[in-house]
C-alpha atoms as a PDB file:
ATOM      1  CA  UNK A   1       6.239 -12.706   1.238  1.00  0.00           C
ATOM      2  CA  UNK A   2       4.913 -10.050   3.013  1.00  0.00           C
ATOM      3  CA  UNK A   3       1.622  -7.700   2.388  1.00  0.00           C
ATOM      4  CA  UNK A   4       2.845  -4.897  -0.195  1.00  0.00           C
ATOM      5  CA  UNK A   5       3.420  -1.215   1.314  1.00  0.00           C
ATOM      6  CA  UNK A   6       0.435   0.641   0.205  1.00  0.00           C
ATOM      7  CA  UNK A   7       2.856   4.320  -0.464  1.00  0.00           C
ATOM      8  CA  UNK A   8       6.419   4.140  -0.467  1.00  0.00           C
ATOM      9  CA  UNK A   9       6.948   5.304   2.361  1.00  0.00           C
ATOM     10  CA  UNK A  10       5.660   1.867   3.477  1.00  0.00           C
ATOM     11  CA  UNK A  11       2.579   3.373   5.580  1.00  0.00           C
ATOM     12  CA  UNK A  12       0.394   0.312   6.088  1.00  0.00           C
ATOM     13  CA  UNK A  13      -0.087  -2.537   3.706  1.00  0.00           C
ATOM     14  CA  UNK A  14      -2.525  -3.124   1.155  1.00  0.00           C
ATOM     15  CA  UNK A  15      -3.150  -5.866  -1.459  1.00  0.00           C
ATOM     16  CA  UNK A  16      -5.329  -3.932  -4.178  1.00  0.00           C
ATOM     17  CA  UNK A  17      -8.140  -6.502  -4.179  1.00  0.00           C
ATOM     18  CA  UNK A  18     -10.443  -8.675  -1.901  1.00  0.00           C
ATOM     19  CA  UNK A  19      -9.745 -12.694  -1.763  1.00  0.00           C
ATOM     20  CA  UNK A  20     -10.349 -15.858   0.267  1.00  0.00           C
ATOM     21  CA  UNK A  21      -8.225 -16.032   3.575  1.00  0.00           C
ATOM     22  CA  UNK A  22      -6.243 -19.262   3.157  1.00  0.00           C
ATOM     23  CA  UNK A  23      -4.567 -19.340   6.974  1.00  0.00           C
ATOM     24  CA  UNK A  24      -4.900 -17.294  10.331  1.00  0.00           C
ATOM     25  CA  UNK A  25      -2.898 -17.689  13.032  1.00  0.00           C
ATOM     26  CA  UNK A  26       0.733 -16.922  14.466  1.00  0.00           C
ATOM     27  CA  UNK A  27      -0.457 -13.054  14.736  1.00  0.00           C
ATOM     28  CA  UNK A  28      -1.387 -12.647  10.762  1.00  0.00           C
ATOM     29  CA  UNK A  29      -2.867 -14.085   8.568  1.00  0.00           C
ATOM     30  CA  UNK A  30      -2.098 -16.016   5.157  1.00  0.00           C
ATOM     31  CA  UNK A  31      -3.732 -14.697   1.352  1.00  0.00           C
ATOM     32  CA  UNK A  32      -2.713 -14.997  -1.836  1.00  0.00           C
ATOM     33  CA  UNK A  33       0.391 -16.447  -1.559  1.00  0.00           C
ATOM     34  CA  UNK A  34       1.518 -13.789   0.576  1.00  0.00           C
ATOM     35  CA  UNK A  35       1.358 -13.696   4.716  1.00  0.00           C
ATOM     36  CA  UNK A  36       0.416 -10.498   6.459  1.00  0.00           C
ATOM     37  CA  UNK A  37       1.827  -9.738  10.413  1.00  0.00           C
ATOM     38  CA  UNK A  38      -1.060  -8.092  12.300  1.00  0.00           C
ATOM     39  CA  UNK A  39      -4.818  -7.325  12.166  1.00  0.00           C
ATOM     40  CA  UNK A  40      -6.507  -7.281   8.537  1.00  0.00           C
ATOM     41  CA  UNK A  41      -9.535  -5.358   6.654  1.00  0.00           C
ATOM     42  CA  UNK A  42     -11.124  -7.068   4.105  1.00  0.00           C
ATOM     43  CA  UNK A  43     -13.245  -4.543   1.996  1.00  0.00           C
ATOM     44  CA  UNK A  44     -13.738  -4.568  -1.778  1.00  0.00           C
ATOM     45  CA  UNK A  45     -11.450  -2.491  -2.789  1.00  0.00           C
ATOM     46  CA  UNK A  46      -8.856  -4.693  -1.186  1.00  0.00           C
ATOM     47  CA  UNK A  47      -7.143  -6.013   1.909  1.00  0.00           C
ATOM     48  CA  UNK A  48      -5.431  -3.692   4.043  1.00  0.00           C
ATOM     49  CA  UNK A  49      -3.729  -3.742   7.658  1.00  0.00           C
ATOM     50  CA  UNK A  50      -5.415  -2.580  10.317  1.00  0.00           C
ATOM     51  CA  UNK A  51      -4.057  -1.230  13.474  1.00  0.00           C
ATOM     52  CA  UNK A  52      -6.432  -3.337  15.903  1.00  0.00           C
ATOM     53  CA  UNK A  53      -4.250  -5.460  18.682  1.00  0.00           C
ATOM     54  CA  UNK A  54      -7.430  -6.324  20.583  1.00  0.00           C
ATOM     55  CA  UNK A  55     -11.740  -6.885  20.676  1.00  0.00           C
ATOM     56  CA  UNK A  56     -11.434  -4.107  24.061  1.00  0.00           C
ATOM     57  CA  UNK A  57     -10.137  -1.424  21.303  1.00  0.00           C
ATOM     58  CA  UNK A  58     -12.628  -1.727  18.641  1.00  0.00           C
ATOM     59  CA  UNK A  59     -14.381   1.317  18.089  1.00  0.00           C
ATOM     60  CA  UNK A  60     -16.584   3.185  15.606  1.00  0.00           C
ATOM     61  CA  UNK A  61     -13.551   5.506  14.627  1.00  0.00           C
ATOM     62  CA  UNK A  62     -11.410   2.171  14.303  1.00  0.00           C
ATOM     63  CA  UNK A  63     -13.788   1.408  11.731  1.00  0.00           C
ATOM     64  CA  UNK A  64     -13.588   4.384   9.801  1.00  0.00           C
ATOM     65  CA  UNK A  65     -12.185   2.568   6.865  1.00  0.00           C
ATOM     66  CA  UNK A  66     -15.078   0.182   6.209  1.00  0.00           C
ATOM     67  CA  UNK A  67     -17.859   2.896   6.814  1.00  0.00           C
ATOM     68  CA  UNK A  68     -16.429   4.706   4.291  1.00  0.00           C
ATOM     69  CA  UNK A  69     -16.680   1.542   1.945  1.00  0.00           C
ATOM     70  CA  UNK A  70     -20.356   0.462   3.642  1.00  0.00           C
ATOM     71  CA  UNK A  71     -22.378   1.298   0.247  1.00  0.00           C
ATOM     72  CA  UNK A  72     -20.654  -1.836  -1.086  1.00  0.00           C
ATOM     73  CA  UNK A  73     -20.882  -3.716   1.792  1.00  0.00           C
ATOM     74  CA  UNK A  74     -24.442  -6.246   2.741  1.00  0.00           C
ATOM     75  CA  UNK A  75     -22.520  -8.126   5.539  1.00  0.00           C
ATOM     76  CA  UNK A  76     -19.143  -7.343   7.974  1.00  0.00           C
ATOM     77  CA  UNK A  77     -17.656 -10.027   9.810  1.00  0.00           C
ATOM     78  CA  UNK A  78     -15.870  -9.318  12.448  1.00  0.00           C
ATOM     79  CA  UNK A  79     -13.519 -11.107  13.886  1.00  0.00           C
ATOM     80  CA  UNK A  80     -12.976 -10.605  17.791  1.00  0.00           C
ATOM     81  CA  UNK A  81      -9.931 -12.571  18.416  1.00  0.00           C
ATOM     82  CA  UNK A  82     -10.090 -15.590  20.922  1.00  0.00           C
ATOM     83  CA  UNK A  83     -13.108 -14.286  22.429  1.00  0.00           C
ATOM     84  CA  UNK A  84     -16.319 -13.192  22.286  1.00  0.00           C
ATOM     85  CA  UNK A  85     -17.236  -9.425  23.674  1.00  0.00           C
ATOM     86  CA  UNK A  86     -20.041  -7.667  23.150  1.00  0.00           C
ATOM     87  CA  UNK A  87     -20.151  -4.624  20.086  1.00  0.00           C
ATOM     88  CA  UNK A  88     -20.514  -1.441  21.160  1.00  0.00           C
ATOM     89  CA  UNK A  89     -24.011  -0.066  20.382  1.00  0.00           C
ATOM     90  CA  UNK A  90     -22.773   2.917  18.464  1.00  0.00           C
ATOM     91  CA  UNK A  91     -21.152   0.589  16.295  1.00  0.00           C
ATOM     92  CA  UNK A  92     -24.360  -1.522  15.331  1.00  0.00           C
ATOM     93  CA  UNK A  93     -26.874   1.586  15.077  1.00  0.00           C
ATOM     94  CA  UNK A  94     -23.809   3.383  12.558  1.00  0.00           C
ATOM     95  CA  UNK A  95     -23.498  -0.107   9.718  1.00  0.00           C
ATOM     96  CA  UNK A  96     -27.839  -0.478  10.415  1.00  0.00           C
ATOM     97  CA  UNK A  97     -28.294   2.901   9.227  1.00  0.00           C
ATOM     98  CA  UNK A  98     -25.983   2.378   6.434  1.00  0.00           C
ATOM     99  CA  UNK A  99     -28.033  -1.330   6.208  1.00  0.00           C
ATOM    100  CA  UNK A 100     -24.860  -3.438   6.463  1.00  0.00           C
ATOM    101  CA  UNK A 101     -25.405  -6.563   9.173  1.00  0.00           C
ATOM    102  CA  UNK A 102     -22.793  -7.166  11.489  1.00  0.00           C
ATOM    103  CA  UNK A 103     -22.043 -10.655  12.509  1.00  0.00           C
ATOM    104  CA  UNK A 104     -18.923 -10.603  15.193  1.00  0.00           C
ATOM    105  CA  UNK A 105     -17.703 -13.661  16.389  1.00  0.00           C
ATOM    106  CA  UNK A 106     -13.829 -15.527  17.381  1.00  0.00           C
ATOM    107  CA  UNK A 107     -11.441 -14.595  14.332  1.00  0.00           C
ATOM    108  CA  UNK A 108     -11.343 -17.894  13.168  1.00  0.00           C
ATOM    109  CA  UNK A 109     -15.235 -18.140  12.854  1.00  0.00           C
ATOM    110  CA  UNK A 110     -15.255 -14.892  10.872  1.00  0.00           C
ATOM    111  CA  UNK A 111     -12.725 -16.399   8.537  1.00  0.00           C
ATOM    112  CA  UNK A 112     -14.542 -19.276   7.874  1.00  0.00           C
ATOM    113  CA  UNK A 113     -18.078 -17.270   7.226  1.00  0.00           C
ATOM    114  CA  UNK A 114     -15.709 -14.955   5.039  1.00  0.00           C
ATOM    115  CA  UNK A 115     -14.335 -17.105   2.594  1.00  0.00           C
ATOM    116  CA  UNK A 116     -17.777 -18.384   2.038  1.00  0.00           C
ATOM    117  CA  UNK A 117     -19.837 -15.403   1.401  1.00  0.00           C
ATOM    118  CA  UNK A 118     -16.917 -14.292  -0.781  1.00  0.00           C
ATOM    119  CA  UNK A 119     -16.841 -17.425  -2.529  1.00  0.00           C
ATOM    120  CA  UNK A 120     -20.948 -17.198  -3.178  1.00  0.00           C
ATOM    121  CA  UNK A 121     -19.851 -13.876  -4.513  1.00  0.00           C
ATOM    122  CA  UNK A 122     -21.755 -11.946  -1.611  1.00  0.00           C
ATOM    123  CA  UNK A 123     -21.002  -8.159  -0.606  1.00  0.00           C
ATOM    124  CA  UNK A 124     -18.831  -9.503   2.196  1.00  0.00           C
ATOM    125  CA  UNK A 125     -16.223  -7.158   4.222  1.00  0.00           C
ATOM    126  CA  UNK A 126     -14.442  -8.392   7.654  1.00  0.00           C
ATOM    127  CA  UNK A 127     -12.653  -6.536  10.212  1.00  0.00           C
ATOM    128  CA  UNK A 128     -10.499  -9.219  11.571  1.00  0.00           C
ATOM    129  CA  UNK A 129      -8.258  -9.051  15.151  1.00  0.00           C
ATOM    130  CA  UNK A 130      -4.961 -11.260  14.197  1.00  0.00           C
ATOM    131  CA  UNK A 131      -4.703 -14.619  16.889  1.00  0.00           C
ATOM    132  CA  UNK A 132      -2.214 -16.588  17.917  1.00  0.00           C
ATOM    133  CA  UNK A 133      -3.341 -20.282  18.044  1.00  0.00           C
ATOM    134  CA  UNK A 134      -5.640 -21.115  15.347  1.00  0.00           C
ATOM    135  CA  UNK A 135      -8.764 -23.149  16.345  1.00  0.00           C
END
């Protein structure tokens, strides 16, 4: 089953709240008994697609969507993909002033860390770039 259209005209996905990431891999990603194709936001008021094919792309206006959530935010994960690159320095000074840490790391990491902050009930959001090969 795929992620459900957000408007009916079927512009982006969205499932209307935040849960644990059970799979990653194959390009998508795997949630509530439902698989999504692609890059994924996970904010609090829900998990979304996100148009992000790769770490070189990320950008402070790709992240428009969770600084417009970052009051309810204490931590974003973000995953990178296979690699590790370094953030952009506008990006780190925007979520400090709004006092949100970032922690960016390989997608699979950021899944992992995820799924446990959200499972401690933390204020946990993550920005993750969809992978092939799970590791």
């Amino acid at each position: 089953m795929a992620l459900p259209s957000e408007t009916a005209s079927g512009a982006g996905g969205r499932f209307p709240r935040q849960v644990g990431i059970d799979a990653y891999g194959n390009g998508g990603f795997r949630f509530a008994e439902m698989s999504h194709k692609g890059s994924l936001l996970c904010l609090p008021d829900g998990m979304s697609g996100w148009d992000m094919p790769s770490a070189a792309e990320l950008t402070l206006e790709s992240l428009a969507p969770v600084l417009e959530q970052a009051q309810g935010l204490d931590v974003l994960l973000i995953g990178l993909g296979s690699d590790i690159v370094a953030i952009d320095p506008a990006i780190r000074h925007a979520f400090r002033d709004r006092k949100v840490i970032i922690e960016a790391t390989q997608t699979g990491g950021a899944v992992r860390t995820y799924n446990v902050l959200l499972a401690e009930q933390r204020a946990v959001g993550a920005a993750l770039i969809a992978v092939e090969n799970a590791r």
